[in-house]
C-alpha atoms as a PDB file:
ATOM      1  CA  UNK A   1      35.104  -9.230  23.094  1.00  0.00           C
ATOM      2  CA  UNK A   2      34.659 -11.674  20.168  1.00  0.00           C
ATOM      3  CA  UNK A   3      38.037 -13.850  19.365  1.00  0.00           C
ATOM      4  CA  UNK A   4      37.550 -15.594  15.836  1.00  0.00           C
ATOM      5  CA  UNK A   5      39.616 -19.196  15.372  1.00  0.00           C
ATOM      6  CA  UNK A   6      38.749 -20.251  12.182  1.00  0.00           C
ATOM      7  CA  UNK A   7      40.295 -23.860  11.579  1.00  0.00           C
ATOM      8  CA  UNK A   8      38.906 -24.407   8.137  1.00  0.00           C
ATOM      9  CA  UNK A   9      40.797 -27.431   6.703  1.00  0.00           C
ATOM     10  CA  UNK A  10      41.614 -28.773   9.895  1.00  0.00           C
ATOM     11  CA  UNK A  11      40.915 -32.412  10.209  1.00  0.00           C
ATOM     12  CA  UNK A  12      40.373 -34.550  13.680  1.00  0.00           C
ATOM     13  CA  UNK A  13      42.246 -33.992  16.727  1.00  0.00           C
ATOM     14  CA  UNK A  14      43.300 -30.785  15.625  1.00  0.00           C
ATOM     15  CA  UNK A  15      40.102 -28.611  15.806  1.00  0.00           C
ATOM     16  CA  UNK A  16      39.006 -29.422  19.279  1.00  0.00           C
ATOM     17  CA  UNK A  17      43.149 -29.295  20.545  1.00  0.00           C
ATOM     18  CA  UNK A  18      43.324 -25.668  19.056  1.00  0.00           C
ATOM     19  CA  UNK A  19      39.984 -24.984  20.426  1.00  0.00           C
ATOM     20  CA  UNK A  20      41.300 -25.876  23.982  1.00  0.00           C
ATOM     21  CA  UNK A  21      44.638 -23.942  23.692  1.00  0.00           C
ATOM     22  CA  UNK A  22      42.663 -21.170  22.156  1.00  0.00           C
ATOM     23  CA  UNK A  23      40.135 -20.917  25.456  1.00  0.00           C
ATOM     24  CA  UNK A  24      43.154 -21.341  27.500  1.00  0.00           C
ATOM     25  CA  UNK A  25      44.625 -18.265  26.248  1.00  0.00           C
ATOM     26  CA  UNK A  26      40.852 -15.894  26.699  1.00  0.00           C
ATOM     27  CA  UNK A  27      39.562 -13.868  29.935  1.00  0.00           C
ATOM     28  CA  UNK A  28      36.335 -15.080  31.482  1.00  0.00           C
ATOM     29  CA  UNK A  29      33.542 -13.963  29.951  1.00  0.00           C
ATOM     30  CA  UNK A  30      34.939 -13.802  26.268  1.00  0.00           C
ATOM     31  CA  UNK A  31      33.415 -15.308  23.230  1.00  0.00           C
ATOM     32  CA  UNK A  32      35.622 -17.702  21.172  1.00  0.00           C
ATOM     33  CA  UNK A  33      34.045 -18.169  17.623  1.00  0.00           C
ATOM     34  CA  UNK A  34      35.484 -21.402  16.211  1.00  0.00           C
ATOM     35  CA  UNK A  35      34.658 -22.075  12.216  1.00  0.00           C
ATOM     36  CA  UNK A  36      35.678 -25.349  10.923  1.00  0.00           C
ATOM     37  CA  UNK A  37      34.592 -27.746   8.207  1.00  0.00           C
ATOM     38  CA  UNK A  38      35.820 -31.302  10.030  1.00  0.00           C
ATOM     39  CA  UNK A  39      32.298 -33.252   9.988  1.00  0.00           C
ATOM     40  CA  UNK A  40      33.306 -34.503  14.109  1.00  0.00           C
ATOM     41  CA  UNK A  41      33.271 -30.849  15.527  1.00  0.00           C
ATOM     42  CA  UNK A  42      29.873 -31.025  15.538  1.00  0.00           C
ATOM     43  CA  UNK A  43      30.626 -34.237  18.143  1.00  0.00           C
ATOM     44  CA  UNK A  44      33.909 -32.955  19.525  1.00  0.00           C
ATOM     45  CA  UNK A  45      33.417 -29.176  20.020  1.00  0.00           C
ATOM     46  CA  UNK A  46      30.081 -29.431  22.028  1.00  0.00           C
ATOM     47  CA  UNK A  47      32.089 -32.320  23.999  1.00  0.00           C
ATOM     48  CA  UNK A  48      35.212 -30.267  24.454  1.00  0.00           C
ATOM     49  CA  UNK A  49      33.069 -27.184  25.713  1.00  0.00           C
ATOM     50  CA  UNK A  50      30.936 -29.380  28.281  1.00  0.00           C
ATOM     51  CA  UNK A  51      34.143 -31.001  29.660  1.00  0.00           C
ATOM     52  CA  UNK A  52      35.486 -27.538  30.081  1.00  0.00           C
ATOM     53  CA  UNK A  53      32.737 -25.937  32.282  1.00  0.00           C
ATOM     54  CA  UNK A  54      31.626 -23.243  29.494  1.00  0.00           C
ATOM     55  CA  UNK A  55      28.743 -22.545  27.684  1.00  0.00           C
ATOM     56  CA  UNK A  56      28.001 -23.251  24.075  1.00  0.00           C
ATOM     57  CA  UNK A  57      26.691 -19.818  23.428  1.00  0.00           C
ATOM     58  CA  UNK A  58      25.286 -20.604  19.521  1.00  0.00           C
ATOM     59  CA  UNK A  59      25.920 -23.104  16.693  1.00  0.00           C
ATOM     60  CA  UNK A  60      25.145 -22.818  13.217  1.00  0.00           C
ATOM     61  CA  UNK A  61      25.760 -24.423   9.915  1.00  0.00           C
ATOM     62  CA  UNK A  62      27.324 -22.279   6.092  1.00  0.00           C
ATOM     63  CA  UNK A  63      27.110 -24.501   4.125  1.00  0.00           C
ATOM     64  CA  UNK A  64      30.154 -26.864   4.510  1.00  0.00           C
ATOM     65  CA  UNK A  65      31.541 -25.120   7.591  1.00  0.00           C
ATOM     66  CA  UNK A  66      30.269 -25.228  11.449  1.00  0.00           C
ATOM     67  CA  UNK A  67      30.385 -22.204  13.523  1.00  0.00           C
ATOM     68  CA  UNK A  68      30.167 -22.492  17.386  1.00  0.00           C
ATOM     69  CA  UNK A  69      30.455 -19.444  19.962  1.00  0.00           C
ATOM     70  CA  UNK A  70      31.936 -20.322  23.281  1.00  0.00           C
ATOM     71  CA  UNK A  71      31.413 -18.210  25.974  1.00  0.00           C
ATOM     72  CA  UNK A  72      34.236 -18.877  29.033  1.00  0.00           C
ATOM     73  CA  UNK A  73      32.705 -18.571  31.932  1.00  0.00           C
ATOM     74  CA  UNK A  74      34.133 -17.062  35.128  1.00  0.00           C
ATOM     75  CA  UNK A  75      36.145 -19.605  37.761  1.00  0.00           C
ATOM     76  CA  UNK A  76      33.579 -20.480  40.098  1.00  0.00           C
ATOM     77  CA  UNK A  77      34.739 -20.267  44.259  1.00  0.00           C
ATOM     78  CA  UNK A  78      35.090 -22.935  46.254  1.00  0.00           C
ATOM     79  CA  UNK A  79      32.437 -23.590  48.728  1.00  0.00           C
END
């Protein structure tokens, strides 16, 4: 299952907080689709995800707006 967040309009913090309430609120192995036009996601969003433990499934560019697909992974057992 796909969940779009599109945070068009949004301007830095707010696209990579929502991002990380949005993941928070997902089941492992979900996509989140984030779409925003704030030039830093393209910093913040790849930064968030990596901090995170996920993977950064795709990225692509529309014109004014970046889209990037998270995929949260699963909660990895402790050794």
């Amino acid at each position: 299952m796909t969940t779009i967040l599109d945070l068009t309009g949004l301007k830095c913090p707010l696209p990579a907080l929502k991002t990380r309430k949005a993941l928070g609120g997902i089941a492992p192995g979900e996509l989140l689709e984030v779409r925003c036009t704030d030039p830093l996601a393209v910093i913040d969003i790849p930064n968030l995800v990596a901090e995170m433990g996920y993977r950064l499934a795709a990225t692509e560019r529309e014109g004014e707006r970046s889209i990037f697909v998270i995929e949260k992974s699963a909660p990895t057992a402790a050794a």
